[in-house]
Protein backbone atom coordinates (compact mmCIF):
# COMPACT_ATOMS: atom_id res chain seq x y z
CA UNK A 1 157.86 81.54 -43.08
CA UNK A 2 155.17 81.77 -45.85
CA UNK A 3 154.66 79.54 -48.70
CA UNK A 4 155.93 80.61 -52.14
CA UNK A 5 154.86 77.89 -54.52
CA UNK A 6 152.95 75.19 -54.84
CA UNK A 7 153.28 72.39 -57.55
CA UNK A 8 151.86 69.26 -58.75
CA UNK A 9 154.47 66.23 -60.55
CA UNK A 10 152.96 63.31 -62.20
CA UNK A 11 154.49 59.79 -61.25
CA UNK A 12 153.81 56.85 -63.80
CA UNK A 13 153.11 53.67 -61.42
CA UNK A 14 153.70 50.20 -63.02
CA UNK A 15 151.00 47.38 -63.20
CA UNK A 16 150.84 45.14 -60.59
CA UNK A 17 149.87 41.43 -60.02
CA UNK A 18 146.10 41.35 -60.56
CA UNK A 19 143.68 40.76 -57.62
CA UNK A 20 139.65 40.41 -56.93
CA UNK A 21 137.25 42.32 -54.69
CA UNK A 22 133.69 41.32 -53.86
CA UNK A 23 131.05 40.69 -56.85
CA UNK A 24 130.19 44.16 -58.37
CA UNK A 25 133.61 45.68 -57.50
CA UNK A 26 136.24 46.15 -60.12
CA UNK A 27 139.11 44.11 -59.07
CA UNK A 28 143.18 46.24 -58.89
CA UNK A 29 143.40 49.31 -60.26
CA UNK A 30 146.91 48.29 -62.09
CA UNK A 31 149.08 51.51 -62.84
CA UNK A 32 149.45 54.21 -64.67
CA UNK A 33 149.75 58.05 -63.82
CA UNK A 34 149.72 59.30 -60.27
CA UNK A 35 150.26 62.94 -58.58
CA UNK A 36 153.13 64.23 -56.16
CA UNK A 37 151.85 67.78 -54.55
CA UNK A 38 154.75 69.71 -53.39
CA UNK A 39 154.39 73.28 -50.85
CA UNK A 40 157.23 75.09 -50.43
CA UNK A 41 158.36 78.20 -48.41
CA UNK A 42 160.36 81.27 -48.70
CA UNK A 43 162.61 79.53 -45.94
CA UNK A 44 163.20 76.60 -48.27
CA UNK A 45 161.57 74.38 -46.41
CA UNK A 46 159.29 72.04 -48.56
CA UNK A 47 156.35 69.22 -47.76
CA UNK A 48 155.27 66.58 -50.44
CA UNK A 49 152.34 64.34 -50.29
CA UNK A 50 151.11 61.59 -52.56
CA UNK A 51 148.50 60.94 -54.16
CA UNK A 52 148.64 57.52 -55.28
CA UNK A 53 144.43 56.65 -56.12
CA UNK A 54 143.88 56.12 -60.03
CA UNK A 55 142.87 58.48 -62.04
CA UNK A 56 144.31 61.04 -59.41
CA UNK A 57 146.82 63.09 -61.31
CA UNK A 58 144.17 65.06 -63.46
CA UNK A 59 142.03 66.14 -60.31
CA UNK A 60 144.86 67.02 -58.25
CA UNK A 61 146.51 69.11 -61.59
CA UNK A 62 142.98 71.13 -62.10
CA UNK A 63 142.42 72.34 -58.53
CA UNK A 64 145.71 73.06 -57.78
CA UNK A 65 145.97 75.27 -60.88
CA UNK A 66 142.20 76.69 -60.53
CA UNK A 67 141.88 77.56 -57.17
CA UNK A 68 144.73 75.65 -54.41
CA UNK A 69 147.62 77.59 -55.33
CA UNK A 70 146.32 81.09 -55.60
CA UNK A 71 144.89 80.24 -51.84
CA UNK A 72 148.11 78.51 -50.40
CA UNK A 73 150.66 81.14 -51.25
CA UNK A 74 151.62 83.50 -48.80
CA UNK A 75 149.79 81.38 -46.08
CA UNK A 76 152.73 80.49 -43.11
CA UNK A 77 152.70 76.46 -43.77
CA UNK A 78 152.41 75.66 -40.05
CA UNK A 79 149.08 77.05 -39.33
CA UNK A 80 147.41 73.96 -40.25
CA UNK A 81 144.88 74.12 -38.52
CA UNK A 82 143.72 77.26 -40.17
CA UNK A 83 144.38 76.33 -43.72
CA UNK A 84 142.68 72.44 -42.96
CA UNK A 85 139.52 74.93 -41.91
CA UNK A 86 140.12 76.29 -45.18
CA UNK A 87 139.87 73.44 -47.18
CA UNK A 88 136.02 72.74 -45.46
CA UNK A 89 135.57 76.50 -46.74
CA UNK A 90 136.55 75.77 -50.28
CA UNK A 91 134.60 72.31 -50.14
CA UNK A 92 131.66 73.92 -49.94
CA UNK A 93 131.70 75.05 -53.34
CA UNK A 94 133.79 72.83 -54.85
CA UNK A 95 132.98 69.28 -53.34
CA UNK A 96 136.48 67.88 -53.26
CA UNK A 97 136.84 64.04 -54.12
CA UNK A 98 137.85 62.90 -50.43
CA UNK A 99 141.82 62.50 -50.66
CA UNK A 100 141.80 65.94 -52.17
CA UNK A 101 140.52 67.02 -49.01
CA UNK A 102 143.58 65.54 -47.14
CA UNK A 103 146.30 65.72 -49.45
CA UNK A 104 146.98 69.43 -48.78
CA UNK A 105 147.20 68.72 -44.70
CA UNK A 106 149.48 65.55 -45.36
CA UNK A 107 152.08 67.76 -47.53
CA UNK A 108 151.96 70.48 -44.57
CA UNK A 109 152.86 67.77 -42.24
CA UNK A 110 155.68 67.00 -44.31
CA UNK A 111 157.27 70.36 -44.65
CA UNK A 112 156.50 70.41 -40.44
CA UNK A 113 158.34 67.40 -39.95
CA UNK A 114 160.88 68.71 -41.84
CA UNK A 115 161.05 71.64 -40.48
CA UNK A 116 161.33 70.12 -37.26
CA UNK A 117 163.72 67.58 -38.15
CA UNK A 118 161.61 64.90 -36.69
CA UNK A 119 159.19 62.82 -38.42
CA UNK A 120 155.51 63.34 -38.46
CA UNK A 121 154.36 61.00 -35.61
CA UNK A 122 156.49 62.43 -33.20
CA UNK A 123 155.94 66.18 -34.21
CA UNK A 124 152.09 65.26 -33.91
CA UNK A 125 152.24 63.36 -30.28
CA UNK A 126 153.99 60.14 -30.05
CA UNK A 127 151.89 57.20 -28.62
CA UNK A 128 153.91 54.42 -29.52
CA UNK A 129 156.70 52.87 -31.66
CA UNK A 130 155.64 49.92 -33.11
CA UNK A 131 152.05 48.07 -33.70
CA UNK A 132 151.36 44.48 -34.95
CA UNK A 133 149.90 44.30 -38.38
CA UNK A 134 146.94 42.35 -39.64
CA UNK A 135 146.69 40.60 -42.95
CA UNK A 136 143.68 42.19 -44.72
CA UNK A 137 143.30 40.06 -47.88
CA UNK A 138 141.69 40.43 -51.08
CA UNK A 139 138.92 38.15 -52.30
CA UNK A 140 140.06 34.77 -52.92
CA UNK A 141 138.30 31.97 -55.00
CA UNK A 142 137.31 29.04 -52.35
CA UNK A 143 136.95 28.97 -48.80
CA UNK A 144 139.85 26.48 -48.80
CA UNK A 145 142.44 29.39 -50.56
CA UNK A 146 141.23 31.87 -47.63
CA UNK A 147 142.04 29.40 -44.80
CA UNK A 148 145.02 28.60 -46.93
CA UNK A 149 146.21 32.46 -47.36
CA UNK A 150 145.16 32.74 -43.38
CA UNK A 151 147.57 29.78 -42.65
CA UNK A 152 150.58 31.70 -44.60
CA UNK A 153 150.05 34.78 -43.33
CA UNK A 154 150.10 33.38 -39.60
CA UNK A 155 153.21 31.90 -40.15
CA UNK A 156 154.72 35.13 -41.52
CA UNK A 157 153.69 36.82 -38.70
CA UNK A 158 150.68 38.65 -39.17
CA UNK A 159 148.52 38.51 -36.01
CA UNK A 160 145.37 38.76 -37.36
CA UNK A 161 143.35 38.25 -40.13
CA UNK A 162 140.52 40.79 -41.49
CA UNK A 163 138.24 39.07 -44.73
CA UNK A 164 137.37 41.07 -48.17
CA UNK A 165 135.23 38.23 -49.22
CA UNK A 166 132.72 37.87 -52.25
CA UNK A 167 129.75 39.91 -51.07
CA UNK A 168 126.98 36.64 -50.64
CA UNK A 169 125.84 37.06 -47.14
CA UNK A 170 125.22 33.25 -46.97
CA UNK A 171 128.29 32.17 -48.19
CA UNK A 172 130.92 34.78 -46.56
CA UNK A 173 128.70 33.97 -43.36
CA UNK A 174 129.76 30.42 -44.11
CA UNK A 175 133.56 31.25 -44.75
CA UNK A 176 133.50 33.28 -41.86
CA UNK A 177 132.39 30.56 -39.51
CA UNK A 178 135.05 28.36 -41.14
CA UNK A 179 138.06 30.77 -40.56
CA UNK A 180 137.13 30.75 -37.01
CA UNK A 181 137.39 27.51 -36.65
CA UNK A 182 140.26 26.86 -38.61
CA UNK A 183 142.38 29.34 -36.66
CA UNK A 184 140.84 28.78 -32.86
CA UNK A 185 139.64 31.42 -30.31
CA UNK A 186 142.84 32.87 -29.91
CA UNK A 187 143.25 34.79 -33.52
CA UNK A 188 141.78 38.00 -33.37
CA UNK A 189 139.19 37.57 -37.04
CA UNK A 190 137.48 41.05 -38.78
CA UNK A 191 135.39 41.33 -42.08
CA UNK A 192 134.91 43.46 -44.29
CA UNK A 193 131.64 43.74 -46.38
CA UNK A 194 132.94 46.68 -48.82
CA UNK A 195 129.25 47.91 -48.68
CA UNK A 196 127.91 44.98 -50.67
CA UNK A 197 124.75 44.53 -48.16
CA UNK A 198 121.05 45.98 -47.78
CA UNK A 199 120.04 46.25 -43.58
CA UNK A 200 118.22 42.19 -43.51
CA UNK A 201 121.85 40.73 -45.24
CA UNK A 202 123.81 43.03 -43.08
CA UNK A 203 121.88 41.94 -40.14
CA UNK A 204 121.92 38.15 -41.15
CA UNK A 205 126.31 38.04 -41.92
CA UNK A 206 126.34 39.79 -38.82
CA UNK A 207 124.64 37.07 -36.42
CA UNK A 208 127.18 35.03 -38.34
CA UNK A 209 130.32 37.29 -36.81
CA UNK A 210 129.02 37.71 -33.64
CA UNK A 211 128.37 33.59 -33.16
CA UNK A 212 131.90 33.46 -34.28
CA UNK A 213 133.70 36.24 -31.84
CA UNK A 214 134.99 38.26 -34.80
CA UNK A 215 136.57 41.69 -33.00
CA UNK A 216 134.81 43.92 -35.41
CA UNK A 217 132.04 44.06 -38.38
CA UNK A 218 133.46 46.73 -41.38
CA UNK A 219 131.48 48.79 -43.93
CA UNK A 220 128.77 45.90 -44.66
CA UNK A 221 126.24 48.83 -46.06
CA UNK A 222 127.55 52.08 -47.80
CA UNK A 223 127.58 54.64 -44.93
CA UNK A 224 124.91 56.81 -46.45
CA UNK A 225 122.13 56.16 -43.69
CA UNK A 226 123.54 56.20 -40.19
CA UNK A 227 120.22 54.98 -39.10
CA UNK A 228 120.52 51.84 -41.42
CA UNK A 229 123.85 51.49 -38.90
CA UNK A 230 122.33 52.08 -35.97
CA UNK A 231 119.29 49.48 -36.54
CA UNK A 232 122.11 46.84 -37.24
CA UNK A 233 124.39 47.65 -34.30
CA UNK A 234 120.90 46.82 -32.07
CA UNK A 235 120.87 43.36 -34.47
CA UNK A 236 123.84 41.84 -33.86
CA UNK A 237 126.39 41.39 -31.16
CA UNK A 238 129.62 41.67 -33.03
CA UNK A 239 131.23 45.43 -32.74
CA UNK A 240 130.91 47.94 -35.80
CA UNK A 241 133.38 49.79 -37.32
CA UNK A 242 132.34 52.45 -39.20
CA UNK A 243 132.71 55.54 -40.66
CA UNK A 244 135.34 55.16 -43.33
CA UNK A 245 134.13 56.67 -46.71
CA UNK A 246 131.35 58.91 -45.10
CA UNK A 247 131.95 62.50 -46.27
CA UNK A 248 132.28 64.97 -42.74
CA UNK A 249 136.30 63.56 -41.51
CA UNK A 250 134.87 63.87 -37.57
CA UNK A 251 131.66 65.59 -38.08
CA UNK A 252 130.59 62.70 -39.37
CA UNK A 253 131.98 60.32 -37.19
CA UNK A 254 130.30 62.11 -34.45
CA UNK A 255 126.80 61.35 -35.83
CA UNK A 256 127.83 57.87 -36.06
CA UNK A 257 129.07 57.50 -32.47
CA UNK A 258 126.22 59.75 -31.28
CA UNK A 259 123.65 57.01 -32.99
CA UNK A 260 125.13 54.39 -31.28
CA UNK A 261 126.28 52.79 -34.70
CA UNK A 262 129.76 52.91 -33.68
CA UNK A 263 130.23 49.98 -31.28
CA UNK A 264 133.82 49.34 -31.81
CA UNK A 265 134.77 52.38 -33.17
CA UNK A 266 134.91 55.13 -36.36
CA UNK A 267 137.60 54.88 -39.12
CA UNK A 268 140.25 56.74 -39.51
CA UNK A 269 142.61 57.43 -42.67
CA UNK A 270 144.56 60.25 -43.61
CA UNK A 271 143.88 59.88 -47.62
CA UNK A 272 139.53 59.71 -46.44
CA UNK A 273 139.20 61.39 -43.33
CA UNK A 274 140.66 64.20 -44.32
CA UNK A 275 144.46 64.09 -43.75
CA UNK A 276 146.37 63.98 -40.36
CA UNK A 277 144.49 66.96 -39.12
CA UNK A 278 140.97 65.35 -39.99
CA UNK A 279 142.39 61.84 -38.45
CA UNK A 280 143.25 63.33 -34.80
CA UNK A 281 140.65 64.79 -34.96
CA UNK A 282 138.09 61.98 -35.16
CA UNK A 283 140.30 59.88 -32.77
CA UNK A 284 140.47 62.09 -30.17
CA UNK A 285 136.39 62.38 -30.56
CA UNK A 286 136.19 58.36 -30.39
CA UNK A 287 138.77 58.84 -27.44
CA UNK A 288 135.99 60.74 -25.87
CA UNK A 289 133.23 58.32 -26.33
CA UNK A 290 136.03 55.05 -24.61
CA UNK A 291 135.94 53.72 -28.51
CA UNK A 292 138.48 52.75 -31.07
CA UNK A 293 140.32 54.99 -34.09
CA UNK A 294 141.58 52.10 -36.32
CA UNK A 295 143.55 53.38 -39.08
CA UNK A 296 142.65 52.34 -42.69
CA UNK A 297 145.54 51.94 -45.41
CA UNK A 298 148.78 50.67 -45.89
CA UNK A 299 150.28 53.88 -47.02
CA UNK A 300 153.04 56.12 -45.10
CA UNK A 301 150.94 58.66 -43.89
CA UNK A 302 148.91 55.94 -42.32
CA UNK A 303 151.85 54.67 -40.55
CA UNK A 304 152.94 57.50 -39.21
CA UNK A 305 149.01 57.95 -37.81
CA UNK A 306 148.65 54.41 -36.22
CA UNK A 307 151.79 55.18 -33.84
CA UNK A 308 150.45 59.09 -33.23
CA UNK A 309 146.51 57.77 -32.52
CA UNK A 310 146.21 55.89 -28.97
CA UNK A 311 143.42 53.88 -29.56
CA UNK A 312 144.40 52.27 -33.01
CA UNK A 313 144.55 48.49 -32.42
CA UNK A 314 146.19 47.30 -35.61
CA UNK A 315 148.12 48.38 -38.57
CA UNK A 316 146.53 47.31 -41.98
CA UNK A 317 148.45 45.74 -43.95
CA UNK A 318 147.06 43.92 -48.02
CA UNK A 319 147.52 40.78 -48.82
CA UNK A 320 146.75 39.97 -52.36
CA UNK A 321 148.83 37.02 -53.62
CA UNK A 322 148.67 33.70 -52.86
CA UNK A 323 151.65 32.24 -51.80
CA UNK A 324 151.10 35.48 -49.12
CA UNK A 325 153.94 37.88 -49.57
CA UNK A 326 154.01 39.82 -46.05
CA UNK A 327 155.00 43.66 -46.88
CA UNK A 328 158.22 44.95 -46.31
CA UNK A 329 157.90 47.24 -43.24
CA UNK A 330 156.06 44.38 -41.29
CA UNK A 331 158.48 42.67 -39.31
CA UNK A 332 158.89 38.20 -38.86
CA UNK A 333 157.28 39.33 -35.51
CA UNK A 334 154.09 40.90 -36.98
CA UNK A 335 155.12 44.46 -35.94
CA UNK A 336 155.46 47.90 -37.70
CA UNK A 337 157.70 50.42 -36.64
CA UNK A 338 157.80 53.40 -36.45
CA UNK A 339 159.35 55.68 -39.72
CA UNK A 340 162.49 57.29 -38.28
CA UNK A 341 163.20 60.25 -41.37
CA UNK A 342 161.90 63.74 -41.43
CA UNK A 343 158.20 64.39 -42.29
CA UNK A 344 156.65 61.51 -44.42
CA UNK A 345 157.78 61.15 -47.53
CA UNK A 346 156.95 59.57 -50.12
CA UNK A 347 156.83 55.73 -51.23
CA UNK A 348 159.44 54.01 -52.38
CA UNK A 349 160.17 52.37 -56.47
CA UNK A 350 158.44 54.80 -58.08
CA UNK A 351 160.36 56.68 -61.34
CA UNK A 352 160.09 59.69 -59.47
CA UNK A 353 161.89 63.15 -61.50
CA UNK A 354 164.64 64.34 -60.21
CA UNK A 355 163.13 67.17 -58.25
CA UNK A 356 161.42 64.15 -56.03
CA UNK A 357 164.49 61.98 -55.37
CA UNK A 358 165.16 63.78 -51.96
CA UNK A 359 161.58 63.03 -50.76
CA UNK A 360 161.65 59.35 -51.01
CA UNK A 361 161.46 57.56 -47.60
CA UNK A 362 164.96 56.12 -47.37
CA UNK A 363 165.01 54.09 -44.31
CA UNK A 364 163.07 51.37 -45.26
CA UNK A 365 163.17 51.21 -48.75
CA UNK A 366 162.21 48.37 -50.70
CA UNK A 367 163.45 46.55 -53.51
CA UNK A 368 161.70 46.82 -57.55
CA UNK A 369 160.15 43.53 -56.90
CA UNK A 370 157.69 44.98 -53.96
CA UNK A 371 156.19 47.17 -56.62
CA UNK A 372 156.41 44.93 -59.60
CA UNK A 373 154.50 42.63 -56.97
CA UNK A 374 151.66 45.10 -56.20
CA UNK A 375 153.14 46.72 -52.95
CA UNK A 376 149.94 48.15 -50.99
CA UNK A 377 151.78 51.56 -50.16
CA UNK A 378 151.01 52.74 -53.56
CA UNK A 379 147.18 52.58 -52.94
CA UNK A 380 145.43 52.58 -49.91
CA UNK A 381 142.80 52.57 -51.69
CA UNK A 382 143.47 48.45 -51.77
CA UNK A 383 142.54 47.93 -48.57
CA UNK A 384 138.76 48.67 -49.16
């Protein structure tokens, strides 16, 4: 089986219901154009992967015409290992935006899953079934709306609750204290700081975390300087999670882990860590070390990872509206299961063309209003 063409579709995404991040962030992306990349072989077996960032469809258009198609054909689509090496190769000159470096891998999972006639997470190593999800909100005005949003998103389910708050180390310390008492010992509590911190406000939220018994610390610097990490995982108590937007998928984590930054774990994500392939791969090097592999994003790929990657706690799952409206493929329970279709697909209420319609992940589709609504599967990029 080799491939035989390789092709890019743009997807128009509607606007969704607006929403904050922390002080110097812009707040939702809202919609317009996105990319589908398609592979397909000379057995007609096809993989699709999407690419749903803004601003996306351009990128993905220019290096598929310049350079990714030229290299993919003729290639035999289920040596992925060998073409995800090749990607690193190309990288080096080209210095992919990260999701370009994953969205290549994530299509060739597809077309294996199809080919296999299972989907992804099973063709990759099952682990598990289902997972409990945890609300991971966007900033909200007052400390009273977060314990508020907390309170809803309990009830709904969720079974834990992980902050995006406004990027003041005094007063997120002081909603984060709140929460915790709010909610009792019993709720497992994460933040994170979306890299709005230098090392001494890092260091000074963190005391804050560990007094309160928060499960883990996320991104409070940008990962730049692993020894900026390293001097704040000897600070505080609470664990860090790291390793998320850090160029390197694994290599990268390594330096993290081998720092002793990584004290609950490394990120990973298949649109930033460099697809499935780059995602295993870091989790079976935190495996290693006895640490975590949480997955980041509420897209499908990301599903399919969380019930593939053994030591992945939680699935992440944005909440941006207040009332809380808990996503579709999280159960009354709190749980996520596991994607039953072929490959991965791609996510539902889009106006896909026609040449899509057979790609779009049936079993648990959703209804207009989830995307009119903002539904999280069209960006994991929400879920900062």
């Amino acid at each position: 089986m080799k491939i035989t063409h390789v092709e890019t579709f743009r997807v128009n995404t509607p606007d969704g219901v607006p929403f904050h991040w922390r002080g110097g962030l812009p707040s939702s992306a809202g919609g317009g154009p996105r990319a589908v990349l398609r592979v397909g072989t000379d057995a007609g077996i096809e993989g699709v992967a999407f690419a749903p960032r803004a601003g996306s469809a351009a990128p993905l258009e220019d290096v598929v015409e310049r350079l990714l198609r030229a290299e993919l054909i003729g290639q035999d689509p289920l040596q992925r290992e060998w073409l995800w090496h090749r990607m690193w190769e190309l990288d080096r000159i080209e210095e992919f935006p990260l999701p370009i470096l994953g969205i290549v891998d994530v299509a060739l999972w597809d077309l294996a899953g199809r080919y296999y006639g299972s989907p992804v997470w099973e063709v990759g190593g099952a682990f598990r079934t289902s997972i409990p999800a945890y609300a991971s909100t966007s900033t909200f005005d007052s400390v009273a709306e977060f314990l508020d949003v907390a309170d809803q998103a309990l009830d709904l389910g969720y079974r834990a609750i992980k902050l995006h708050a406004w990027g003041d180390a005094a007063r997120d310390a002081a909603l984060c204290l709140a929460l915790r008492d709010h909610v009792g010992p019993e709720i497992d509590l994460m933040y994170d700081g979306s890299a709005g911190f230098d090392l001494p406000d890092a260091i000074r939220l963190g005391r804050a975390l560990s007094d309160a018994d928060y499960l883990w610390y996320e991104e409070p610097m940008r990962e730049f300087s692993v020894s900026a990490y390293a001097q704040l995982a000897k600070s505080v108590s609470v664990p860090l999670l790291v390793a998320e937007t850090s160029d390197g998928a694994h290599m990268n984590s390594g330096d993290f882990i081998r720092a002793g930054a990584a004290t609950f774990g490394v990120r990973a994500s298949a649109a930033l860590r460099g697809g499935i392939t780059g995602s295993l791969r870091t989790a079976h090097l935190a495996d290693a070390f006895r640490l975590r592999a949480e997955v980041h994003g509420s897209d499908l790929p990301n599903q399919h990872l969380a019930m593939m990657i053994s030591n992945t706690s939680y699935y992440e799952s944005l909440v941006t509206t207040n009332p809380v409206r808990r996503e579709s493929i999280v159960t009354a329970d709190g749980l996520v299961h596991a994607p039953r279709t072929p490959g991965i697909g791609l996510p539902v209420g889009l106006d896909y063309p026609a040449a899509l319609e057979t790609y779009i992940e049936r079993e648990r589709r959703t209804d207009a209003l989830d995307v009119a609504l903002g539904d999280p599967l069209l960006d994991p990029t929400l879920a900062l």
